[in-house]
C-alpha atoms as a PDB file:
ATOM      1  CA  UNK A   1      43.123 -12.395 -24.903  1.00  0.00           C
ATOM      2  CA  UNK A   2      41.855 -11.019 -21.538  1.00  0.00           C
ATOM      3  CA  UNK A   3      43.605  -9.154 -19.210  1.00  0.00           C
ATOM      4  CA  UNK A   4      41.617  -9.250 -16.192  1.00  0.00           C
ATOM      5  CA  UNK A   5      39.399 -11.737 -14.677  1.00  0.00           C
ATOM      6  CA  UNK A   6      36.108  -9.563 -14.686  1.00  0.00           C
ATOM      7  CA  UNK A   7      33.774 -10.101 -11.277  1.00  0.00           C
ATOM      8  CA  UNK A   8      29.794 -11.100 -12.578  1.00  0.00           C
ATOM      9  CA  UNK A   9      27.412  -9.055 -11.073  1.00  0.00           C
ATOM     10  CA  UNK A  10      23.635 -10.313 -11.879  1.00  0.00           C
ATOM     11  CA  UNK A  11      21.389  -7.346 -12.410  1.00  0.00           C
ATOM     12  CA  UNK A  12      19.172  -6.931  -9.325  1.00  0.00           C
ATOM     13  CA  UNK A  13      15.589  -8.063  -9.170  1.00  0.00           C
ATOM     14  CA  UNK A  14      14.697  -4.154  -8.140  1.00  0.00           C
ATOM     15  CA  UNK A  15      16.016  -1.195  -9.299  1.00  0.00           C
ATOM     16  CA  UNK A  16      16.813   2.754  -7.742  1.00  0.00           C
ATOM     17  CA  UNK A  17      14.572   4.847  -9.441  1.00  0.00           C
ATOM     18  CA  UNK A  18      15.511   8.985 -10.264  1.00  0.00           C
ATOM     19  CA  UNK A  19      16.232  10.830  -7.182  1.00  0.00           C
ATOM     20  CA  UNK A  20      15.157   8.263  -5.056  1.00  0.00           C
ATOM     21  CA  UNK A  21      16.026   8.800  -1.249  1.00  0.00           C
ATOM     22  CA  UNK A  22      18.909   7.468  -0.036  1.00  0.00           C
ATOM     23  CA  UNK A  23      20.998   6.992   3.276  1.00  0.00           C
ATOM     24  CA  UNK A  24      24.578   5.794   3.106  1.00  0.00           C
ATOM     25  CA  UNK A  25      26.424   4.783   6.130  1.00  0.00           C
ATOM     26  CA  UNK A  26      29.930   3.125   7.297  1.00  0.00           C
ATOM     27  CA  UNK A  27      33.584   3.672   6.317  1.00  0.00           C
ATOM     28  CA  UNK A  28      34.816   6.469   4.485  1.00  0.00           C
ATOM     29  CA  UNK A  29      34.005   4.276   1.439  1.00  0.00           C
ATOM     30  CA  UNK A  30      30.424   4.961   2.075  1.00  0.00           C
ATOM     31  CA  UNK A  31      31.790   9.016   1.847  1.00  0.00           C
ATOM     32  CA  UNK A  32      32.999   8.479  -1.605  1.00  0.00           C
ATOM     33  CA  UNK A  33      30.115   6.389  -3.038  1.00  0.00           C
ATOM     34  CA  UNK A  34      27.438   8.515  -1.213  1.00  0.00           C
ATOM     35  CA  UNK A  35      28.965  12.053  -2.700  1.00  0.00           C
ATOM     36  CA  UNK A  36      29.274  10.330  -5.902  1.00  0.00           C
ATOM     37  CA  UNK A  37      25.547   9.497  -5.696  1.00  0.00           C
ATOM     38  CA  UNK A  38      24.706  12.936  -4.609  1.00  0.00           C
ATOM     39  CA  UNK A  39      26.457  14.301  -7.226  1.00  0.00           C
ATOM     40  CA  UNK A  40      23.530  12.720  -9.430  1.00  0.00           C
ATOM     41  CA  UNK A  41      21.100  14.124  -7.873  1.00  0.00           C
ATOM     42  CA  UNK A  42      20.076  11.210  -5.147  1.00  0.00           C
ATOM     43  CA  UNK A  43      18.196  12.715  -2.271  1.00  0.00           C
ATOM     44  CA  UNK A  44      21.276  11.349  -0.550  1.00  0.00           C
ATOM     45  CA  UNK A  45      22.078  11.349   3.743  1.00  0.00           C
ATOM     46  CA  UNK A  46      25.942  10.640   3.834  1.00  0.00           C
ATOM     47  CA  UNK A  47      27.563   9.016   7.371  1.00  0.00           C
ATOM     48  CA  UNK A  48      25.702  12.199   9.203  1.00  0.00           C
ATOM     49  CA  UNK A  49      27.305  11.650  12.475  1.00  0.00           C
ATOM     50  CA  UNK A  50      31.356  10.805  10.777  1.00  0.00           C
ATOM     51  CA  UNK A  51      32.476   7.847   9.577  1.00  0.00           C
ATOM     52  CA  UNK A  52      31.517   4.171  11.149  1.00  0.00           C
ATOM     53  CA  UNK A  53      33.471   1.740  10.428  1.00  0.00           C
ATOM     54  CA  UNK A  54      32.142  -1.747  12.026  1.00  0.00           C
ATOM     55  CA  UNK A  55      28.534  -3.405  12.119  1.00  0.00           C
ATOM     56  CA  UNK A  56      27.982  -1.799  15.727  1.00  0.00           C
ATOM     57  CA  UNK A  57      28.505   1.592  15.131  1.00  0.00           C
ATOM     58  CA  UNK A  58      26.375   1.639  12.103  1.00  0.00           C
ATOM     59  CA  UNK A  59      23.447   0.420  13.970  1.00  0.00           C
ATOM     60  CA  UNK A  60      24.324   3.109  16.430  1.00  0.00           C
ATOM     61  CA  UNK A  61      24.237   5.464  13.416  1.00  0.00           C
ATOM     62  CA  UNK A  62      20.539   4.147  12.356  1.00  0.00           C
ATOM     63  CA  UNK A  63      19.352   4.221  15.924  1.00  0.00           C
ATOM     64  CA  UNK A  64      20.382   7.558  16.552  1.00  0.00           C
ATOM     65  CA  UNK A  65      18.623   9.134  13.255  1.00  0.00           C
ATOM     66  CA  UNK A  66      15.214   7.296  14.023  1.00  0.00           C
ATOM     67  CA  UNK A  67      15.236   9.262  17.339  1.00  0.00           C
ATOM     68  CA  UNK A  68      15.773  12.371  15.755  1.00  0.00           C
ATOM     69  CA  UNK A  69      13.885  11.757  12.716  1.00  0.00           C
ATOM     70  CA  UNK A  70      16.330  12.154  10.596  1.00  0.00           C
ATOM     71  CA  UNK A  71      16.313   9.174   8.798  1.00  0.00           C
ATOM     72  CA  UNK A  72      16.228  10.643   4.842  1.00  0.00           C
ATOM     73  CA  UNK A  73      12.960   8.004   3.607  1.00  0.00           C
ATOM     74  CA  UNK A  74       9.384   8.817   3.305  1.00  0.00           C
ATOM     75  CA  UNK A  75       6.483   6.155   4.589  1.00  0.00           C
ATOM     76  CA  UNK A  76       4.706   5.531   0.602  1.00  0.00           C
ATOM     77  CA  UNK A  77       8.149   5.725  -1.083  1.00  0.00           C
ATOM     78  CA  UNK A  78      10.413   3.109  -2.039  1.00  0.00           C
ATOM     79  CA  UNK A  79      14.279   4.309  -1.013  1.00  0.00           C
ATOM     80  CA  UNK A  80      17.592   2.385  -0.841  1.00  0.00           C
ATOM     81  CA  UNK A  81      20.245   2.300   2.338  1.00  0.00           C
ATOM     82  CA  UNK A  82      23.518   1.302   1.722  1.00  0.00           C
ATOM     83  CA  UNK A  83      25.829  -0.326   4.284  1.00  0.00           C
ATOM     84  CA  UNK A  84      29.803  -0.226   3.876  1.00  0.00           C
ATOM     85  CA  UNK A  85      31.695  -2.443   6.674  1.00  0.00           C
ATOM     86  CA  UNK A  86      35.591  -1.427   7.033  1.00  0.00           C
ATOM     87  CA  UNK A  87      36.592  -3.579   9.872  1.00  0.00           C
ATOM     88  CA  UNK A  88      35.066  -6.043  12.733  1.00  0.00           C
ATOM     89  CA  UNK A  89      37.055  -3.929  15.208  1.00  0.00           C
ATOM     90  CA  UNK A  90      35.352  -2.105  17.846  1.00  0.00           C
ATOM     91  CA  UNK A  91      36.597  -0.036  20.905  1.00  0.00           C
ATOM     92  CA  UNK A  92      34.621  -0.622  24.136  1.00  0.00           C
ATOM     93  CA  UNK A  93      35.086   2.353  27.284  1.00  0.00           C
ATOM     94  CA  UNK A  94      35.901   0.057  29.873  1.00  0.00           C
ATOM     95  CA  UNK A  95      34.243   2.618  32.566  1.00  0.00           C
ATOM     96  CA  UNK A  96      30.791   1.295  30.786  1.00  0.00           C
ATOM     97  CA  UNK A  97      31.306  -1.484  28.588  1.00  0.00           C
ATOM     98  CA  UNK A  98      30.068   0.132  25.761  1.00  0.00           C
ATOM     99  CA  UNK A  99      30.838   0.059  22.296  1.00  0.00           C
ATOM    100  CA  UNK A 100      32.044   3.972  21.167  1.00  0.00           C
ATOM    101  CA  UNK A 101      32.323   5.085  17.587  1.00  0.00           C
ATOM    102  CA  UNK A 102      34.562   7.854  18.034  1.00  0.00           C
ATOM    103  CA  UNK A 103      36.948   8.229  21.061  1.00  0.00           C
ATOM    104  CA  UNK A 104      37.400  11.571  20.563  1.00  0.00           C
ATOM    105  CA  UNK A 105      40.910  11.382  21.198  1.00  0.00           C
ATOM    106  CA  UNK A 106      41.180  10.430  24.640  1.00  0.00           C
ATOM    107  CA  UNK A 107      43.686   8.329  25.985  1.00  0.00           C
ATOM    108  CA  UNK A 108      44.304   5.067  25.101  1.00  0.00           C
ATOM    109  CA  UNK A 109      44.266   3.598  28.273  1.00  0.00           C
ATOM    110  CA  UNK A 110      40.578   4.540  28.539  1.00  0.00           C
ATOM    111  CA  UNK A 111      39.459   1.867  25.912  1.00  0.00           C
ATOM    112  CA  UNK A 112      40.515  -2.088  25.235  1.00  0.00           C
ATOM    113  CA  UNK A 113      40.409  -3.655  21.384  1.00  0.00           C
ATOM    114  CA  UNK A 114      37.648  -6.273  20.472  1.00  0.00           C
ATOM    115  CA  UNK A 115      36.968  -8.092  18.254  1.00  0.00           C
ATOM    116  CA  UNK A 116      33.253  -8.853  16.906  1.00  0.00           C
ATOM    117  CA  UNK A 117      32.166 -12.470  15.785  1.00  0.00           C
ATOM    118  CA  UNK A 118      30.742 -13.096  12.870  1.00  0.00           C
ATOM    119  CA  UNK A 119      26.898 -13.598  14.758  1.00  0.00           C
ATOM    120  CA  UNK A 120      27.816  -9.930  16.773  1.00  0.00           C
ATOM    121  CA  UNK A 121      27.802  -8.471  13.218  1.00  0.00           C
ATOM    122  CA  UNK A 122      25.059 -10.018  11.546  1.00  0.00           C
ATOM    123  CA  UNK A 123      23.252  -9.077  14.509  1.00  0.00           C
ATOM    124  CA  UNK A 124      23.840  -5.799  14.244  1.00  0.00           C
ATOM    125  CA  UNK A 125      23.574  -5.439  10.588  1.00  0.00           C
ATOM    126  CA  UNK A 126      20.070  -6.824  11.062  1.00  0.00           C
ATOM    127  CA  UNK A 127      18.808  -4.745  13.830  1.00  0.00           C
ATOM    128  CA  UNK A 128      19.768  -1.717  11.635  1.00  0.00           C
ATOM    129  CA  UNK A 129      17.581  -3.005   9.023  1.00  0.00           C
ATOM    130  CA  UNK A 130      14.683  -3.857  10.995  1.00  0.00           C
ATOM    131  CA  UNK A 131      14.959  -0.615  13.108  1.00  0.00           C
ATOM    132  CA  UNK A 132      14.382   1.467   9.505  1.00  0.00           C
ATOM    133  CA  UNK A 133      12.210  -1.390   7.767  1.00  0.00           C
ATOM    134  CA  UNK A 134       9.559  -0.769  10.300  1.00  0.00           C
ATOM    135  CA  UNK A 135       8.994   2.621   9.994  1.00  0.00           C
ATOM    136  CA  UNK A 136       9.928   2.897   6.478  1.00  0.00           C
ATOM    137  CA  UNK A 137       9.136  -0.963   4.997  1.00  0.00           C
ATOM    138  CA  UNK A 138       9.521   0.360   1.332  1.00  0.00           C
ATOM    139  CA  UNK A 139      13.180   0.524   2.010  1.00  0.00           C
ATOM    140  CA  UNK A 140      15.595  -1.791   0.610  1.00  0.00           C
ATOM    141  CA  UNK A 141      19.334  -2.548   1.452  1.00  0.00           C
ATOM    142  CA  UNK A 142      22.709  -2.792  -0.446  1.00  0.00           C
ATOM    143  CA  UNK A 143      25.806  -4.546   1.637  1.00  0.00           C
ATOM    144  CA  UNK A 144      29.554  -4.120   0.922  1.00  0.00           C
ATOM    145  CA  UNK A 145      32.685  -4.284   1.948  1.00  0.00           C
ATOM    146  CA  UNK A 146      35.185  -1.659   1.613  1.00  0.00           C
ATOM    147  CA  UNK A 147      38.101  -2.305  -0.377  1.00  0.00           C
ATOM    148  CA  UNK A 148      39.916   0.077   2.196  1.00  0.00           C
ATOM    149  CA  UNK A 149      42.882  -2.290   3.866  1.00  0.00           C
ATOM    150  CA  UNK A 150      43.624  -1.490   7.303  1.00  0.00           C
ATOM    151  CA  UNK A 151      47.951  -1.425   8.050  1.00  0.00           C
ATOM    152  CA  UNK A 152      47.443  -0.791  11.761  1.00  0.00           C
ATOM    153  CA  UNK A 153      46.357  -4.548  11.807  1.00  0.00           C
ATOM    154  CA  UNK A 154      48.905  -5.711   9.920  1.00  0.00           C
ATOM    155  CA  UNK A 155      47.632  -7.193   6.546  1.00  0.00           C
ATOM    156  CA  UNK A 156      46.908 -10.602   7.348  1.00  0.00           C
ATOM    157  CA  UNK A 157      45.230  -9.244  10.136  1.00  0.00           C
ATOM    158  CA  UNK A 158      43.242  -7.220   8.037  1.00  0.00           C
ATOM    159  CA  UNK A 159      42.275  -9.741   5.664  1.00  0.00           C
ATOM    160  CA  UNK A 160      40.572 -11.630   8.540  1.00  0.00           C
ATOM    161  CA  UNK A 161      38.515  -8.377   9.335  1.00  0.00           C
ATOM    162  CA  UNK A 162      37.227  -8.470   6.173  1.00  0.00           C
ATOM    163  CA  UNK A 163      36.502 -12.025   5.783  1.00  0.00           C
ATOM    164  CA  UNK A 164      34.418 -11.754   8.720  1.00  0.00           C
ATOM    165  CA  UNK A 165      32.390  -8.798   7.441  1.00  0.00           C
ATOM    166  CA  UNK A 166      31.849 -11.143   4.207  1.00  0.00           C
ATOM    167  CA  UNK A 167      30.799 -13.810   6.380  1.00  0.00           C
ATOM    168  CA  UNK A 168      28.454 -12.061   8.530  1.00  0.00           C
ATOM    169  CA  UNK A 169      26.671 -10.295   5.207  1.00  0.00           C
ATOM    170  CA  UNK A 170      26.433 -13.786   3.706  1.00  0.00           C
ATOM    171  CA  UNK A 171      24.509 -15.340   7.227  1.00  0.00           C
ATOM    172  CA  UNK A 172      22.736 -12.583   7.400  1.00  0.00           C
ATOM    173  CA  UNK A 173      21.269 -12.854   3.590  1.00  0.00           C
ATOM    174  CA  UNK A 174      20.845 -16.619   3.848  1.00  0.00           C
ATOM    175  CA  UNK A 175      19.279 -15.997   7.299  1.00  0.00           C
ATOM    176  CA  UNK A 176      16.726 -13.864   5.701  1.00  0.00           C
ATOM    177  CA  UNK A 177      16.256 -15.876   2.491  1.00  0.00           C
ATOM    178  CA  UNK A 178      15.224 -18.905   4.858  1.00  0.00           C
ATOM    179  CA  UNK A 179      11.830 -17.389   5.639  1.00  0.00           C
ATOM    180  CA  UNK A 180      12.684 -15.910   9.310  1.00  0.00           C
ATOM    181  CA  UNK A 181      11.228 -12.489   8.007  1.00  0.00           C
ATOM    182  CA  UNK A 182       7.748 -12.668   6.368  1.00  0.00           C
ATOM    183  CA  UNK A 183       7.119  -9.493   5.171  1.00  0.00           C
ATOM    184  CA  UNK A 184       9.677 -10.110   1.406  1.00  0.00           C
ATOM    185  CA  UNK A 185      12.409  -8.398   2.802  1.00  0.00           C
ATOM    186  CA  UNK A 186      14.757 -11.524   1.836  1.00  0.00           C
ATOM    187  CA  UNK A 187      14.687 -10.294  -2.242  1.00  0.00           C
ATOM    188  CA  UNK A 188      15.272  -6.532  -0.897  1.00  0.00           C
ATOM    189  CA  UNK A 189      18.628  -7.385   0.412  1.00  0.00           C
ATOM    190  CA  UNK A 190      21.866  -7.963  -1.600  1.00  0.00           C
ATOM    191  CA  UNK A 191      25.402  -7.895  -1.326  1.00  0.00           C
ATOM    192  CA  UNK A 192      27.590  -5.721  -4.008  1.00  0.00           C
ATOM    193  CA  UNK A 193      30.818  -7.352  -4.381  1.00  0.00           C
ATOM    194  CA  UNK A 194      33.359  -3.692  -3.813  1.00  0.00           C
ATOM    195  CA  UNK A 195      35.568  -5.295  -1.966  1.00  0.00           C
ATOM    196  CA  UNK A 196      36.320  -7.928  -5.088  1.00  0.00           C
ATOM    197  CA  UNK A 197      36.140  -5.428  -8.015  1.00  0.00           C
ATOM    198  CA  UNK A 198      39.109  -3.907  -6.498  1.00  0.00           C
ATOM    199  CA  UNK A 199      40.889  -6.990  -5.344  1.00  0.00           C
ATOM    200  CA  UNK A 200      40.218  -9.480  -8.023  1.00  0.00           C
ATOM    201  CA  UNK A 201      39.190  -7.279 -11.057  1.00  0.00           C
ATOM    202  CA  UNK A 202      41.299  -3.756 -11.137  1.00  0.00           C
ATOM    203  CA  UNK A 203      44.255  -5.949  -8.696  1.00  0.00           C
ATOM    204  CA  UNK A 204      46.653  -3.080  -9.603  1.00  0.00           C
ATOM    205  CA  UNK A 205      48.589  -0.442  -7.228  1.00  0.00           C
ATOM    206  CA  UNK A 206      47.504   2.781 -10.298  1.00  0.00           C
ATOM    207  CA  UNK A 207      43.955   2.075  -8.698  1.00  0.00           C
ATOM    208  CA  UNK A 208      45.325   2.870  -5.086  1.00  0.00           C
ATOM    209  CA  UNK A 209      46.105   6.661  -3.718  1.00  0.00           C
ATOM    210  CA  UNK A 210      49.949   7.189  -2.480  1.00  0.00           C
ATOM    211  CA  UNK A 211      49.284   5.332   1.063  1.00  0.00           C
ATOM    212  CA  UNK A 212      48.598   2.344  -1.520  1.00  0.00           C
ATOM    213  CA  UNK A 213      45.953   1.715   0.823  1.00  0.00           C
ATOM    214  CA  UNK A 214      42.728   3.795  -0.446  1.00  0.00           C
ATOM    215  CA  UNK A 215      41.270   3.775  -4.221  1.00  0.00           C
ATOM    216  CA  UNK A 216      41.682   6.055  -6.128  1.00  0.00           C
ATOM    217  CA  UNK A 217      39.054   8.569  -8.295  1.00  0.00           C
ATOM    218  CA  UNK A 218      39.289   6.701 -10.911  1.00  0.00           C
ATOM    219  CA  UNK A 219      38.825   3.281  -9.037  1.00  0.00           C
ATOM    220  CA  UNK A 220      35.956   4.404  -6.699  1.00  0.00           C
ATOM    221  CA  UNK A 221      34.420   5.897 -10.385  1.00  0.00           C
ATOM    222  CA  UNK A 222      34.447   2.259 -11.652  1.00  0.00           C
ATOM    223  CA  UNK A 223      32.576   0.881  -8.993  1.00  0.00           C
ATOM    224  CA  UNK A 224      30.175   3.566  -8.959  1.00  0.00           C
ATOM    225  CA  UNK A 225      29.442   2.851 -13.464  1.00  0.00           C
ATOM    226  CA  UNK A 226      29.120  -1.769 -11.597  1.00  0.00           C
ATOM    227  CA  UNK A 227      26.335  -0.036  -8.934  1.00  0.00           C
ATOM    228  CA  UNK A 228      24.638   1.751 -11.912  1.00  0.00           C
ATOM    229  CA  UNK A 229      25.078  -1.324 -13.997  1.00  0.00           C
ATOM    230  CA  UNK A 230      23.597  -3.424 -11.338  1.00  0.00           C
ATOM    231  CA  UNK A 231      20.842  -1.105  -9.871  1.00  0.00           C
ATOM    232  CA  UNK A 232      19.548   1.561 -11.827  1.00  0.00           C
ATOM    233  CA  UNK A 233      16.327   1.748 -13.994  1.00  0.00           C
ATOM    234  CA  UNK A 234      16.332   2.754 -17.579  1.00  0.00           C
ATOM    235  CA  UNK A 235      13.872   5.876 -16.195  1.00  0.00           C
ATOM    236  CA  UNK A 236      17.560   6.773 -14.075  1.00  0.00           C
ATOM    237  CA  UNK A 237      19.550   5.936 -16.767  1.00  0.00           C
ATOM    238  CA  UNK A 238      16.991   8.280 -19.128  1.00  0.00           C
ATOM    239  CA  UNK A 239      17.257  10.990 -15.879  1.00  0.00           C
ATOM    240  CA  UNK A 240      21.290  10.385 -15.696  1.00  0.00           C
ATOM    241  CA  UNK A 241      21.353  11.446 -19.801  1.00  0.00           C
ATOM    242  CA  UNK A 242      19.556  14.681 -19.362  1.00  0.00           C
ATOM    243  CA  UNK A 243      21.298  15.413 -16.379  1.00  0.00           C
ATOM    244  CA  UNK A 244      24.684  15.329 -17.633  1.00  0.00           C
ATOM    245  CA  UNK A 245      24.617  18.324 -20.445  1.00  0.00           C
ATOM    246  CA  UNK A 246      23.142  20.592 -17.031  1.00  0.00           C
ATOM    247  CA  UNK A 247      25.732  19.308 -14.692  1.00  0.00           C
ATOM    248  CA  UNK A 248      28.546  20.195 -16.886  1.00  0.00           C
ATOM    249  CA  UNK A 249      27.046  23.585 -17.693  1.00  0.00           C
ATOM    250  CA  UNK A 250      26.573  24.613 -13.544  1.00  0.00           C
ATOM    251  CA  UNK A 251      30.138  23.066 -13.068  1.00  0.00           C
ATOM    252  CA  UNK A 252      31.694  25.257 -15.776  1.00  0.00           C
ATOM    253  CA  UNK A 253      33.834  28.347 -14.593  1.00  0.00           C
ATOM    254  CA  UNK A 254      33.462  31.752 -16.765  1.00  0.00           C
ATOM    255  CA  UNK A 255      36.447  33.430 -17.861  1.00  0.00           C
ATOM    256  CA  UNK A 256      33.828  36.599 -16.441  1.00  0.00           C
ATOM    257  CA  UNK A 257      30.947  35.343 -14.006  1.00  0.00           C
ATOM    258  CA  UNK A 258      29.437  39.258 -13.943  1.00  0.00           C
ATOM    259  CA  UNK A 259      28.773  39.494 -17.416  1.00  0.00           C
ATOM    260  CA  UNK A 260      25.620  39.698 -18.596  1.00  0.00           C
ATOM    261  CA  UNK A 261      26.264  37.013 -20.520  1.00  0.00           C
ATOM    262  CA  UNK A 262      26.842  34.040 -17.850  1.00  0.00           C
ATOM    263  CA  UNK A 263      24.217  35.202 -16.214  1.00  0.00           C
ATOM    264  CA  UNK A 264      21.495  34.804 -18.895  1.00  0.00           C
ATOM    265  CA  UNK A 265      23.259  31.698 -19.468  1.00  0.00           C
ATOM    266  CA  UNK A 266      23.507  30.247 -15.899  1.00  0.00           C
ATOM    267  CA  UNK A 267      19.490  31.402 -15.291  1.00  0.00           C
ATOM    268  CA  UNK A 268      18.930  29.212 -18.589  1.00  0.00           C
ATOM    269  CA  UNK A 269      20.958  26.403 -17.372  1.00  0.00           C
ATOM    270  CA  UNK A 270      18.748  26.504 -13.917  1.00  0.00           C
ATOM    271  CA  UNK A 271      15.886  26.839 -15.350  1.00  0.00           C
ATOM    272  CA  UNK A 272      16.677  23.149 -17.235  1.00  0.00           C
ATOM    273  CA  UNK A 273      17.352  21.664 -14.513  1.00  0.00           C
ATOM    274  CA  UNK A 274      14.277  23.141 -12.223  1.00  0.00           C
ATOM    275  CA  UNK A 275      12.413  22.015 -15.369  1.00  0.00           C
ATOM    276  CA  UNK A 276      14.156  17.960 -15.177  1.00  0.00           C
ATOM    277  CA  UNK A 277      13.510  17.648 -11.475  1.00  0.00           C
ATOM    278  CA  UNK A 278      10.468  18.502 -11.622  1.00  0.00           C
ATOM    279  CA  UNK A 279      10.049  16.262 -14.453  1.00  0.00           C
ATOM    280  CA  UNK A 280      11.053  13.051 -12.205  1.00  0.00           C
ATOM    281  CA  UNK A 281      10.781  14.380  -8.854  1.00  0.00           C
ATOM    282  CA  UNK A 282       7.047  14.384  -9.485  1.00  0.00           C
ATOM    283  CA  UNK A 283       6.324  10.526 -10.820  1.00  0.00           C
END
């Protein structure tokens, strides 16, 4: 008998190598998944500029690292950026009519509420892509939605948000699988289905934090194990094996850390993992 209704993922077509480069940007989703990641040693950027929470502001995010260059990819290397959407919502300063990702906490008088369509974010989403495929066109691009629900909007309210993030991914993809890009970036953009491993698959408040709004540890852990699953090669998987043993060693906390003997051990334990990195970082 089966006790949950288990969400398919198909493996993807191309896979994140060892280390690879990557730059993680939107809701405070993307913070979880991206530290996770960097914890595995992922030459990881992670929402540099705060959290952005809507298709606009993300864009902003990508526009603002190319003209700093700061974006984390190299021209001859293949790297991966992954896009988590919270909301549709945006805040415009009425002074300018602009979008703003953070209002800084000034009044609320200052702003007005909108609403993006689903063509505003697929717009967006795709001028971020563009704006980092053309300097960098080995990069490829994972979309989700955060599983985050939003109470300020009321639920039902929220559920539309979301709905029209997974709308605007899906005419985006389609867009691009029709042929209106010719340079094969259709097969180097997919969706990853967070938003329904938590809501279809784990459906259960343990995997939600005490505002029973945000996953929990364990639940963000899960999805990480589907994204490995899903996108890693067996040279990562071979990288994530020897890792492990040196990660746990640097993590653990001496009843003595001035003894001689932690020392000689903790200069071992670096010298492994100098050894491992250079080992992949080198391919």
């Amino acid at each position: 008998m089966e006790w949950n209704t288990r969400v398919e993922i198909e493996p993807c077509r191309w896979k994140i190598e060892p280390c690879e480069r990557m730059l993680f940007v939107g809701s405070c989703f993307a913070d979880n998944m991206g530290r996770r990641f960097e914890q595995e040693r992922f030459q990881t950027v992670v929402n540099p500029y705060g959290v952005m929470y809507n298709p606009a502001s993300i864009l902003h995010t990508v526009e603002r690292l190319t003209e700093e260059g700061r974006l984390p990819f190299a021209k001859d290397e293949q790297g991966t950026a992954v896009f988590t959407l919270g909301t549709n919502r945006v805040y415009v300063l009425k002074e300018t009519g602009e979008i703003v990702d953070n209002c800084q906490k000034r009044p609320q008088r200052l702003f007005e509420e909108h609403e993006l369509t689903i063509e505003e974010c697929s717009e967006y989403l795709e001028k971020a892509m563009m704006t980092i495929r053309q300097r960098f066109p080995k990069v490829r691009f994972i979309f989700t939605v955060s599983p985050i629900r939003y109470r300020k909007y009321g639920y039902h309210g929220s559920q539309l948000s979301k709905a029209t993030l997974l709308l605007a991914i899906d005419r985006l993809l389609k867009s691009l699988a029709s042929g209106a890009h010719p340079d094969g970036i259709a097969s180097e953009a997919v969706y990853f289905p967070s938003f329904e491993i938590v809501n279809d698959e784990l459906r259960d408040y343990r995997f939600y934090k005490e505002d029973m709004l945000h996953p929990t540890d364990q639940a963000v852990e899960y999805i990480y194990e589907r994204m490995a699953e899903t996108f890693f090669s067996d040279s990562t998987h071979d990288f994530l094996r020897a890792w492990k043993p040196i990660q746990e060693a640097l993590n653990h906390r001496p009843f003595n850390p001035d003894s001689d003997e932690y020392k000689a051990f903790l200069k071992q334990t670096q010298e492994k993992e100098e050894a491992l990195m250079r080992q992949y970082l080198h391919r």
